[in-house]
ModelCIF file with pLDDT and N, C-alpha, C, O atoms, coordinates in Angstrom:
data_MODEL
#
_entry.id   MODEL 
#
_entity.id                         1 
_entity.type                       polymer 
_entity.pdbx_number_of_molecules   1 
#
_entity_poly.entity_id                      1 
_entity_poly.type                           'polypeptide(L)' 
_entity_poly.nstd_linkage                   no 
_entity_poly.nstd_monomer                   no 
_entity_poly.pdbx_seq_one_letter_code       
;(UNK)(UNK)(UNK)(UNK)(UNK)(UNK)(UNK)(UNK)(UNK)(UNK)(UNK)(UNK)(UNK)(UNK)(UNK)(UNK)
(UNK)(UNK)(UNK)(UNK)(UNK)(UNK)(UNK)(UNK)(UNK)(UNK)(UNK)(UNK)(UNK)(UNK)(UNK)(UNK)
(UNK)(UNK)(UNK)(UNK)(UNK)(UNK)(UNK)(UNK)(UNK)(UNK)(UNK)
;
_entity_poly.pdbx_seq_one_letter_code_can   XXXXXXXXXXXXXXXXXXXXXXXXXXXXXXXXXXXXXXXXXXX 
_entity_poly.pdbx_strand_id                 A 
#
loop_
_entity_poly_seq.entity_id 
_entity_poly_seq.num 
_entity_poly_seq.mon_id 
_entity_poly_seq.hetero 
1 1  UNK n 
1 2  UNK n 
1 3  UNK n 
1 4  UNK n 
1 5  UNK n 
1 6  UNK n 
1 7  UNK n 
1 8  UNK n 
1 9  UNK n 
1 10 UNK n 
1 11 UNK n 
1 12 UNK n 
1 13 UNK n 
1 14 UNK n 
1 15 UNK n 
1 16 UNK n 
1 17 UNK n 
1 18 UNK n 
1 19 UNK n 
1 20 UNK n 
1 21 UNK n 
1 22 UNK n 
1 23 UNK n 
1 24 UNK n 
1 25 UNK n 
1 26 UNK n 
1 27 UNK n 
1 28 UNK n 
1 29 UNK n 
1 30 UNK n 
1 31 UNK n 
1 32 UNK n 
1 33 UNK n 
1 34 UNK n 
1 35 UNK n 
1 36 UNK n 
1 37 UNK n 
1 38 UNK n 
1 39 UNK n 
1 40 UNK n 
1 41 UNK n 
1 42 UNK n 
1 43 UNK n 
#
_struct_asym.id          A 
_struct_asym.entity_id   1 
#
loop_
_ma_qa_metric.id 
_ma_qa_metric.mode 
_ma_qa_metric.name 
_ma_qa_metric.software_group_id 
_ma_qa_metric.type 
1 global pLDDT . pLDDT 
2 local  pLDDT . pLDDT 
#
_ma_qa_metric_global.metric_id      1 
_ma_qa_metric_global.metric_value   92.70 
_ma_qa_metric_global.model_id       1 
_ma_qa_metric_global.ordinal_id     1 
#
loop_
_ma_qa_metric_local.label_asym_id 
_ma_qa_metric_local.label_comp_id 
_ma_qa_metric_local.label_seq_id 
_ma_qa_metric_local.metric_id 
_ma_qa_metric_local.metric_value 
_ma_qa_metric_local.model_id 
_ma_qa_metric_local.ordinal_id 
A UNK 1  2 96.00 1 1  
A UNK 2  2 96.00 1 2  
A UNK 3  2 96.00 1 3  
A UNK 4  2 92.00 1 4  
A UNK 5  2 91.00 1 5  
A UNK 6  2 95.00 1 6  
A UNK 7  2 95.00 1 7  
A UNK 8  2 95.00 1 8  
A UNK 9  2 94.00 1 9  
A UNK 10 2 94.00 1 10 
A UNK 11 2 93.00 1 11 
A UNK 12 2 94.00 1 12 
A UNK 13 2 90.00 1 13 
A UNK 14 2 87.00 1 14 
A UNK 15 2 85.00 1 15 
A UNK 16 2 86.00 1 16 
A UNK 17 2 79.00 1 17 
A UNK 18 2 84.00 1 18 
A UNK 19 2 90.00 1 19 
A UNK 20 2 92.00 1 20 
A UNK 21 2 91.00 1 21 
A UNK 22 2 93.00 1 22 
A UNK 23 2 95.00 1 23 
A UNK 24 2 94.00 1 24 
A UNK 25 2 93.00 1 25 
A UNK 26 2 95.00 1 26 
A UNK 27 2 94.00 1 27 
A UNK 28 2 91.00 1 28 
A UNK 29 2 93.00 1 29 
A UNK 30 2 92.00 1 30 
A UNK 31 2 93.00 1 31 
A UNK 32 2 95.00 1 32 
A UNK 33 2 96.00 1 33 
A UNK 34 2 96.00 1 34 
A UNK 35 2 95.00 1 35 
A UNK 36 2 95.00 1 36 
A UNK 37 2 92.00 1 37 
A UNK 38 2 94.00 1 38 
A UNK 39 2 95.00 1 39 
A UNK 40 2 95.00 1 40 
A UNK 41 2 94.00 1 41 
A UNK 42 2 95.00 1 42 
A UNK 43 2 96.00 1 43 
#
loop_
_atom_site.group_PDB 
_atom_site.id 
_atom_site.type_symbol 
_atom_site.label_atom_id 
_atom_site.label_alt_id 
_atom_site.label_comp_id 
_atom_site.label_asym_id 
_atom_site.label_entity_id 
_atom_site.label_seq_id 
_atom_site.pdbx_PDB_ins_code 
_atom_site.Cartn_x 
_atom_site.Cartn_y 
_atom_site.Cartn_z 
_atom_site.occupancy 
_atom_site.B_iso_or_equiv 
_atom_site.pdbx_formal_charge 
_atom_site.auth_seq_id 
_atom_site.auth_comp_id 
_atom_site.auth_asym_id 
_atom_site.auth_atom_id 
_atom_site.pdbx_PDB_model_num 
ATOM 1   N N  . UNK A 1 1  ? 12.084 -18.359 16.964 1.00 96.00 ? 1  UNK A N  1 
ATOM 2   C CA . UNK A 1 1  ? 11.198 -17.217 17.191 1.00 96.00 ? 1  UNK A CA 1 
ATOM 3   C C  . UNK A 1 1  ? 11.008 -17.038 18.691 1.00 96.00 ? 1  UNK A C  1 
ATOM 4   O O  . UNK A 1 1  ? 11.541 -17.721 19.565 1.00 96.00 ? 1  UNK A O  1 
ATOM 5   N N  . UNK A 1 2  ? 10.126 -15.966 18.869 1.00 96.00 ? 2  UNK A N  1 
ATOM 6   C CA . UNK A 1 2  ? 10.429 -15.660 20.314 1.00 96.00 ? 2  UNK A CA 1 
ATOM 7   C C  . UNK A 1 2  ? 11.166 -15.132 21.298 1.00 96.00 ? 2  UNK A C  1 
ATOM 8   O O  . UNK A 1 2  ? 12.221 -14.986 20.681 1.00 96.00 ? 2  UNK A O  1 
ATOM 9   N N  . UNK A 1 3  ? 11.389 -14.726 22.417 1.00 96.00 ? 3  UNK A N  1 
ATOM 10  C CA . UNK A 1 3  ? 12.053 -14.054 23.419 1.00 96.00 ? 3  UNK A CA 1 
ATOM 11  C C  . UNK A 1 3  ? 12.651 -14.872 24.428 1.00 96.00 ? 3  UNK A C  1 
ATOM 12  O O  . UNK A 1 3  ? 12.132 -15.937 24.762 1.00 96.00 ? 3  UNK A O  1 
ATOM 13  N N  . UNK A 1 4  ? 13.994 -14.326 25.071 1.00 92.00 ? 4  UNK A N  1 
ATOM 14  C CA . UNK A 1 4  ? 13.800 -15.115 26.455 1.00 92.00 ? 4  UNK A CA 1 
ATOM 15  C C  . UNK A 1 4  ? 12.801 -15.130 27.520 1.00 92.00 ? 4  UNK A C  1 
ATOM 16  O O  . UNK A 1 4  ? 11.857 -14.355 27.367 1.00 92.00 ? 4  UNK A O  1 
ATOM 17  N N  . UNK A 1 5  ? 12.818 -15.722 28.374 1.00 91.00 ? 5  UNK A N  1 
ATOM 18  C CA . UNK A 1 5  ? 11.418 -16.107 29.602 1.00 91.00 ? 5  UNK A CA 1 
ATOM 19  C C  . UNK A 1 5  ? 10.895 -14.555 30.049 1.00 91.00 ? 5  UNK A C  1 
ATOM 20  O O  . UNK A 1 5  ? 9.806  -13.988 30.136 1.00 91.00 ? 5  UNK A O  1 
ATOM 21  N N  . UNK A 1 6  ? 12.487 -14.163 30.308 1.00 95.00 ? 6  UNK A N  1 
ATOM 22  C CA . UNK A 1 6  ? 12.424 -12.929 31.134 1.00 95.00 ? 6  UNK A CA 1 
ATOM 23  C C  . UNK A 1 6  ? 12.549 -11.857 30.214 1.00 95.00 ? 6  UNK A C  1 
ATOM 24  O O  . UNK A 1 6  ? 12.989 -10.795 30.656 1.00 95.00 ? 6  UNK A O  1 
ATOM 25  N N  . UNK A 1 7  ? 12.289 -11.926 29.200 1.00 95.00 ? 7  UNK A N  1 
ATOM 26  C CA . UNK A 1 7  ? 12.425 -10.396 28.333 1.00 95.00 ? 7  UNK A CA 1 
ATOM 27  C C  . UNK A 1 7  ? 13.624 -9.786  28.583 1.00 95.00 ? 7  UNK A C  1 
ATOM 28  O O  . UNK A 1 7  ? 13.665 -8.590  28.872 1.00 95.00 ? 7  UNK A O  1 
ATOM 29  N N  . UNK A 1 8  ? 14.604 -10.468 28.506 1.00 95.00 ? 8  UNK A N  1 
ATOM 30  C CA . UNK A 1 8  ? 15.846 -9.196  28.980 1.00 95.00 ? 8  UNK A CA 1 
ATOM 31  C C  . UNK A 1 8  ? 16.783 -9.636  27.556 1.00 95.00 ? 8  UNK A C  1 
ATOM 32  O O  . UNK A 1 8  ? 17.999 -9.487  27.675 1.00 95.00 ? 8  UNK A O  1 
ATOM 33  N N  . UNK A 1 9  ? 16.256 -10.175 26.210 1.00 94.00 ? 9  UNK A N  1 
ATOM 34  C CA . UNK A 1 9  ? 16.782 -10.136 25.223 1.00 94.00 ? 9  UNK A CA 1 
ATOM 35  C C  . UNK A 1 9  ? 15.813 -10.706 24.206 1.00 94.00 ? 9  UNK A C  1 
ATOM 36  O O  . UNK A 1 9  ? 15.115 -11.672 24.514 1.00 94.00 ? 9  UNK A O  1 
ATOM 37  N N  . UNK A 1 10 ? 15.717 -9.952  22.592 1.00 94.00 ? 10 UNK A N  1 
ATOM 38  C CA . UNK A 1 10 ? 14.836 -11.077 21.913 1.00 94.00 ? 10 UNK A CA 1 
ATOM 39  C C  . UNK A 1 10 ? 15.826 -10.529 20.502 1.00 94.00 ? 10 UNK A C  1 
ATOM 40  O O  . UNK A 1 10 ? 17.047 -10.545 20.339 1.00 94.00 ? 10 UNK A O  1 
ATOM 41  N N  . UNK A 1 11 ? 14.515 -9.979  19.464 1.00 93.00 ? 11 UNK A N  1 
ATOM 42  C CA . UNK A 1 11 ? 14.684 -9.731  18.316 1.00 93.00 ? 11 UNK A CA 1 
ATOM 43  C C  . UNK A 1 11 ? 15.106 -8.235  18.426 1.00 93.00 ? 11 UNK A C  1 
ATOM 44  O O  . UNK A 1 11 ? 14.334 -7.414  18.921 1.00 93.00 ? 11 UNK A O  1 
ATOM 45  N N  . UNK A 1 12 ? 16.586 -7.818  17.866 1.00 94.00 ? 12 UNK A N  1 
ATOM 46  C CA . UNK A 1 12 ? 16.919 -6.733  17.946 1.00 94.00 ? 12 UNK A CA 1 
ATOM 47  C C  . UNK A 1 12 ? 17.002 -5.724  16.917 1.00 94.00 ? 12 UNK A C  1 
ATOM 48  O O  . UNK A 1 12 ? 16.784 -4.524  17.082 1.00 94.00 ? 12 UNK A O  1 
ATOM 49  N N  . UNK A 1 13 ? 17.376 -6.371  15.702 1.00 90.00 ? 13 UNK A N  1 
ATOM 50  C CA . UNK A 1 13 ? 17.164 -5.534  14.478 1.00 90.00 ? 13 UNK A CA 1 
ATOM 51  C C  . UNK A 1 13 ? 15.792 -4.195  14.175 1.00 90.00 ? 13 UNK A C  1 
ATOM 52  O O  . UNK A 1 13 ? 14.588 -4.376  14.354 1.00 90.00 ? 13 UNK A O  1 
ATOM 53  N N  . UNK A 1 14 ? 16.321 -3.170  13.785 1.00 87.00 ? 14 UNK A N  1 
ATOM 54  C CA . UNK A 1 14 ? 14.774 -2.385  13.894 1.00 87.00 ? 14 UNK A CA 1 
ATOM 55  C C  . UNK A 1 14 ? 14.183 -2.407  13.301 1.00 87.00 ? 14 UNK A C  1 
ATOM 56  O O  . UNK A 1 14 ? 13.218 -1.679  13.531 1.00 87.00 ? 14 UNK A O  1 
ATOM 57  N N  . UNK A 1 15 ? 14.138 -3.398  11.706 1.00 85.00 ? 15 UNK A N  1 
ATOM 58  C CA . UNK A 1 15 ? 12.910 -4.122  10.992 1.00 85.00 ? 15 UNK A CA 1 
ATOM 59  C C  . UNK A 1 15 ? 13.768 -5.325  10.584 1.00 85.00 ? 15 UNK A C  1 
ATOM 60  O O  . UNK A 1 15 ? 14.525 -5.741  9.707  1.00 85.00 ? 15 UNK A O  1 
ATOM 61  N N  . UNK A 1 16 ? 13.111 -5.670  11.911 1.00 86.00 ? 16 UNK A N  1 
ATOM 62  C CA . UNK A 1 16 ? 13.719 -7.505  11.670 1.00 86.00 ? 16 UNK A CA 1 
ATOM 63  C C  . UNK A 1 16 ? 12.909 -7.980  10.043 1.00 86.00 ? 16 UNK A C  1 
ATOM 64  O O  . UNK A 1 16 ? 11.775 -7.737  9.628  1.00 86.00 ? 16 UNK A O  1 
ATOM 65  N N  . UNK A 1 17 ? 14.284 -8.882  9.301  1.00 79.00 ? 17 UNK A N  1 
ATOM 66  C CA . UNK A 1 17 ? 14.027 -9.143  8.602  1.00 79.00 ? 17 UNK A CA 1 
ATOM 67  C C  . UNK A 1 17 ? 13.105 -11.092 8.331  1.00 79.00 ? 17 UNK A C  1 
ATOM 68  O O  . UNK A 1 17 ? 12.762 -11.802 7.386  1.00 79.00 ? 17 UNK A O  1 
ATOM 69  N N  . UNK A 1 18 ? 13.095 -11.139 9.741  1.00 84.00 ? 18 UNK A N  1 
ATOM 70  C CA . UNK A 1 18 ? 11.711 -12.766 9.441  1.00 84.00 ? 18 UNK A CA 1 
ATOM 71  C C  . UNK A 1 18 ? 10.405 -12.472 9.599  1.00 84.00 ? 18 UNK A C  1 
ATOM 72  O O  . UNK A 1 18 ? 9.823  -11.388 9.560  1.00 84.00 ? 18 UNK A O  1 
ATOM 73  N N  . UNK A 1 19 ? 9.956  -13.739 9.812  1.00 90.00 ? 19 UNK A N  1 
ATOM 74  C CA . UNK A 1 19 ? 7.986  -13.140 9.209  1.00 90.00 ? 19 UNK A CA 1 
ATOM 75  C C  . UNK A 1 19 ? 7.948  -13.053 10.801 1.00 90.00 ? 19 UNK A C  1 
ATOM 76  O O  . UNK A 1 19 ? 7.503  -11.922 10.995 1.00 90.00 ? 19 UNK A O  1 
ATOM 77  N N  . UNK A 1 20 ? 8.121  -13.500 11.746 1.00 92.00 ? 20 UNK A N  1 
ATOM 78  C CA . UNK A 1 20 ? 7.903  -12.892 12.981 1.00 92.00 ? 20 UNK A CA 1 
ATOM 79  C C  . UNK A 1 20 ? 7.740  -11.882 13.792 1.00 92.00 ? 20 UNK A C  1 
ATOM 80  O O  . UNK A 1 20 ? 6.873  -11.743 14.654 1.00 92.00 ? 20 UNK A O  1 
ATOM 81  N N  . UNK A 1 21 ? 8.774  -11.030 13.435 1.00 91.00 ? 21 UNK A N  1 
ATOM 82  C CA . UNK A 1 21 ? 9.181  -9.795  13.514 1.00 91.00 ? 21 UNK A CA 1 
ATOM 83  C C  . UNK A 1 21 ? 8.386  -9.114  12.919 1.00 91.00 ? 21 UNK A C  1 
ATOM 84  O O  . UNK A 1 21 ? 7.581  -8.361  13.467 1.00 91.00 ? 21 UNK A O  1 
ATOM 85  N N  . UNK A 1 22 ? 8.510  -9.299  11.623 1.00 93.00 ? 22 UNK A N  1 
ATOM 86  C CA . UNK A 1 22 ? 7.326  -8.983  10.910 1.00 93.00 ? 22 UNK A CA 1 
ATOM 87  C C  . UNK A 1 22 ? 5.876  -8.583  10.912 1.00 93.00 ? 22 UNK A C  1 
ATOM 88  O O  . UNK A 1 22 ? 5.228  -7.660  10.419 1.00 93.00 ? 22 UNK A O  1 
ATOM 89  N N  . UNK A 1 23 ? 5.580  -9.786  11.763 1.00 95.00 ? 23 UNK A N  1 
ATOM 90  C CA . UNK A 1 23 ? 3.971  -9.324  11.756 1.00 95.00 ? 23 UNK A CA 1 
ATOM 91  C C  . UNK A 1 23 ? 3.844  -8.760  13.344 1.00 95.00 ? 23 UNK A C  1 
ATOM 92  O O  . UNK A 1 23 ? 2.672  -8.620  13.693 1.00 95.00 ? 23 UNK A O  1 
ATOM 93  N N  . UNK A 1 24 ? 4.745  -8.450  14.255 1.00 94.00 ? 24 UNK A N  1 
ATOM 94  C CA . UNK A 1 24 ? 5.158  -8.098  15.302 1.00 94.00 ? 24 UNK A CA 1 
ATOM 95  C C  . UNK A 1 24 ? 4.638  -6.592  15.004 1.00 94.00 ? 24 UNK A C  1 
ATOM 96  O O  . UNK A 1 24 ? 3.525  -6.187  15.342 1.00 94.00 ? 24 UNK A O  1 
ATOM 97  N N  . UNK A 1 25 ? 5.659  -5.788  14.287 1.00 93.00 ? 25 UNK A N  1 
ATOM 98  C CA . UNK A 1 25 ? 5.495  -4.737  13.670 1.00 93.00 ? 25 UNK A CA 1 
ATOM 99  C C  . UNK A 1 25 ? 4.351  -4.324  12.946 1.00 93.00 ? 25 UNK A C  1 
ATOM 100 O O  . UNK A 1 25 ? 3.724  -3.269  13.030 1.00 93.00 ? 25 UNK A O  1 
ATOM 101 N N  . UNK A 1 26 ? 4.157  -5.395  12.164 1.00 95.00 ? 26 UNK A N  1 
ATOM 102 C CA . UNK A 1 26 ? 2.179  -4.858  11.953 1.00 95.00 ? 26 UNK A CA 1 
ATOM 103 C C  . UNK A 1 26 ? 1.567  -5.071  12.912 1.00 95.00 ? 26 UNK A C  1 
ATOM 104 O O  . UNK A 1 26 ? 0.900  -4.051  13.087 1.00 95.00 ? 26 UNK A O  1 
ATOM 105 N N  . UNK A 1 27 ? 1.341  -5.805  13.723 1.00 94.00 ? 27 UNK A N  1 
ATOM 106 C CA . UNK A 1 27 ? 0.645  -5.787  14.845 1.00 94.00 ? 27 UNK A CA 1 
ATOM 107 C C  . UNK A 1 27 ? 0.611  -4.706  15.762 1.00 94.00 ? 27 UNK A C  1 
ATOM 108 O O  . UNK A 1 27 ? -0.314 -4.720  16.574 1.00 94.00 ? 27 UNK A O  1 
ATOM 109 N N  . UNK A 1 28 ? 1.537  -3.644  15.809 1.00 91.00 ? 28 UNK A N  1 
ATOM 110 C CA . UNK A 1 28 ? 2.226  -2.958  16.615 1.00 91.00 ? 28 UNK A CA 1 
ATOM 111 C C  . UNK A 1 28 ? 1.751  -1.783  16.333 1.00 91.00 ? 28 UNK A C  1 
ATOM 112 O O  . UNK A 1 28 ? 1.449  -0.993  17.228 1.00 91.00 ? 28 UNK A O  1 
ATOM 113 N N  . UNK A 1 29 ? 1.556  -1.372  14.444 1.00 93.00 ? 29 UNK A N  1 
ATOM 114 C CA . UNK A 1 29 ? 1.338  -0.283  13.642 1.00 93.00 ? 29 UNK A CA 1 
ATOM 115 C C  . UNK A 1 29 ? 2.461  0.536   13.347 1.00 93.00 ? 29 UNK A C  1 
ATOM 116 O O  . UNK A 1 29 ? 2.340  1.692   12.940 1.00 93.00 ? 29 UNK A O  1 
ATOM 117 N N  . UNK A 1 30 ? 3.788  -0.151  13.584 1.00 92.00 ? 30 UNK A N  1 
ATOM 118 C CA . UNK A 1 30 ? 4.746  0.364   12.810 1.00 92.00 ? 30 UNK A CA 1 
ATOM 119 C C  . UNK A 1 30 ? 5.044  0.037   11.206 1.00 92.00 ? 30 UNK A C  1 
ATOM 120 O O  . UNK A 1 30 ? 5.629  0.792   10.430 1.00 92.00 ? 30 UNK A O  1 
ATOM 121 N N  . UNK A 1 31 ? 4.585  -1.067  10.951 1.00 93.00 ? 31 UNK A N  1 
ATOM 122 C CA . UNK A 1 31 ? 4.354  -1.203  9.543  1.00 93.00 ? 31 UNK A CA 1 
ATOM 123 C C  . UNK A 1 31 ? 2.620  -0.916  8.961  1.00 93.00 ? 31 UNK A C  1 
ATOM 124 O O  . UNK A 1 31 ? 1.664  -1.047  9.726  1.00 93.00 ? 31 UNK A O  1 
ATOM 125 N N  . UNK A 1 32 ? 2.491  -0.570  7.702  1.00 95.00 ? 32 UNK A N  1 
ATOM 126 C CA . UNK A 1 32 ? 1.409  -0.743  7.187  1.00 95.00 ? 32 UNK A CA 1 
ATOM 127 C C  . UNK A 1 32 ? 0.529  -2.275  7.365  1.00 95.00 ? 32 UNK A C  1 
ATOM 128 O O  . UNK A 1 32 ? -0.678 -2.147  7.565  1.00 95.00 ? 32 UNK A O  1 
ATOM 129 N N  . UNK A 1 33 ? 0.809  -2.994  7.331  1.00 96.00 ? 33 UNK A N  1 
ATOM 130 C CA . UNK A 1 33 ? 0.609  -4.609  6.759  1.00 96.00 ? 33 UNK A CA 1 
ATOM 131 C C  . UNK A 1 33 ? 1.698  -5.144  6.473  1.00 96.00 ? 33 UNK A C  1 
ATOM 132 O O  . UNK A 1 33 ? 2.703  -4.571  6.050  1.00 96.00 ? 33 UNK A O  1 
ATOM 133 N N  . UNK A 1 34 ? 1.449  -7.112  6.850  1.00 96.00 ? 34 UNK A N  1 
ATOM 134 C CA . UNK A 1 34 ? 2.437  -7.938  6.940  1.00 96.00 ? 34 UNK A CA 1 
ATOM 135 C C  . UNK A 1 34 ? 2.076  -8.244  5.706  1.00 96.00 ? 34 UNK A C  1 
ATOM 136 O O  . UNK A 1 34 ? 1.003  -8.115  5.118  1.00 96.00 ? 34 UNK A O  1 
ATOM 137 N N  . UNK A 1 35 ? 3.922  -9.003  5.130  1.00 95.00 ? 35 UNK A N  1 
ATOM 138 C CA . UNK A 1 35 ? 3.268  -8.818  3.690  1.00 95.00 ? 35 UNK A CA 1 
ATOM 139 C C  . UNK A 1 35 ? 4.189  -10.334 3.568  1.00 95.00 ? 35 UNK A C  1 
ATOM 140 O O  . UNK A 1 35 ? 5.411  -10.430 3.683  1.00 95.00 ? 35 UNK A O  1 
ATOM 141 N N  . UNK A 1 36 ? 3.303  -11.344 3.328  1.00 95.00 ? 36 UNK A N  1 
ATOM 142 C CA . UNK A 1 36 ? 3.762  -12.904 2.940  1.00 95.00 ? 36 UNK A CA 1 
ATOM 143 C C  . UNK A 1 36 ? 4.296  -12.803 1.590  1.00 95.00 ? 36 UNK A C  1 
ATOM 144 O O  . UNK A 1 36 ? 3.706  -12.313 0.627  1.00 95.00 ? 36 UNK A O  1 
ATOM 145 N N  . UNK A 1 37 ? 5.364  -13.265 1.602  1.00 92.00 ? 37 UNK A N  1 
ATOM 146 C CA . UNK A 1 37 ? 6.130  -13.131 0.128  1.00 92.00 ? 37 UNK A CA 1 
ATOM 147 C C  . UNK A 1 37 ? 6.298  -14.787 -0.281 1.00 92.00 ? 37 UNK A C  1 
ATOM 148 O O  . UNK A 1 37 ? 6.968  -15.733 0.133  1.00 92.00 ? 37 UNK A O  1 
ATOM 149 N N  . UNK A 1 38 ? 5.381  -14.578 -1.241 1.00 94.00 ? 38 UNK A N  1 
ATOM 150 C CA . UNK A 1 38 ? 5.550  -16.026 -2.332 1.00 94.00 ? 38 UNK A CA 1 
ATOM 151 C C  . UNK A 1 38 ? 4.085  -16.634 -1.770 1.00 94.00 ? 38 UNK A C  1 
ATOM 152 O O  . UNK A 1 38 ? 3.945  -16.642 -0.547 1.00 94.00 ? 38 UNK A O  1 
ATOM 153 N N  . UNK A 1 39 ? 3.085  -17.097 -2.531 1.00 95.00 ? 39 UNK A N  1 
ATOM 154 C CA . UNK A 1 39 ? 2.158  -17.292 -2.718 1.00 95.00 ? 39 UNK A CA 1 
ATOM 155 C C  . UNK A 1 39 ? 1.597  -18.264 -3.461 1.00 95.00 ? 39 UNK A C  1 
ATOM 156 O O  . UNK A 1 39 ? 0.407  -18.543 -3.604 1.00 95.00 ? 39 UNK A O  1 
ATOM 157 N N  . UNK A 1 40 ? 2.823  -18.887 -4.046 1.00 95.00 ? 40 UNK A N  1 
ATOM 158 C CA . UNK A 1 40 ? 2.618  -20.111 -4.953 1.00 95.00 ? 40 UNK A CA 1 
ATOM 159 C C  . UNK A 1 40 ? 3.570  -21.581 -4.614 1.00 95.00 ? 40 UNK A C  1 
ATOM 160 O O  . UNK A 1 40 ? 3.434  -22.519 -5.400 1.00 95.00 ? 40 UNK A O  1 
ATOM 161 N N  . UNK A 1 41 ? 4.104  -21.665 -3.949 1.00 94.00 ? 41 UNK A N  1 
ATOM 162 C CA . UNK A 1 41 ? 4.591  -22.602 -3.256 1.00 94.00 ? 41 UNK A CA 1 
ATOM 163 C C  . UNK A 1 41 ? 3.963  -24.056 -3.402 1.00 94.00 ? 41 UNK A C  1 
ATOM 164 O O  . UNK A 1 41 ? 2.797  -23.809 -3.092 1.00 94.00 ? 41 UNK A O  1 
ATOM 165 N N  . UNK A 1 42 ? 3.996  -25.100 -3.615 1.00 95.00 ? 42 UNK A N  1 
ATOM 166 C CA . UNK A 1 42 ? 3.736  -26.655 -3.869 1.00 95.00 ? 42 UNK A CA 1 
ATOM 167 C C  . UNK A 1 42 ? 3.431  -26.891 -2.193 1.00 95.00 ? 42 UNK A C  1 
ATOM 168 O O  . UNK A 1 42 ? 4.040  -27.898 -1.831 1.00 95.00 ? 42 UNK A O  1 
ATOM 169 N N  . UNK A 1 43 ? 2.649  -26.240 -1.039 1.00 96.00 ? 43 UNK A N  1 
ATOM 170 C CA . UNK A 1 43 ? 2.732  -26.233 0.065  1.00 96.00 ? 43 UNK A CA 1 
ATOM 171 C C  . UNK A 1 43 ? 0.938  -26.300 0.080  1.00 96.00 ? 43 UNK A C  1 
ATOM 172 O O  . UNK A 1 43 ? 0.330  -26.318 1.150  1.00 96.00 ? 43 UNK A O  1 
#
């Protein structure tokens, strides 16, 4: 996860598909809400 130091490359996809990206984009208000998939996990 994450960027280089200098921002001159990171996550490029235009809805990156990890939870990073992810909540990047909700954070951002290009998505509605980050949406955690799977909720039942032995975790």
């Amino acid at each position: 996860i994450g960027s280089d130091p200098d921002l001159e490359s990171g996550i490029y996809a235009k809805e990156p598909s990890h939870v990073l990206g992810q909540l990047v984009m909700a954070a951002r208000g290009q998505k509605d809400h980050f949406t955690i998939t799977g909720v039942d996990h032995p975790t």
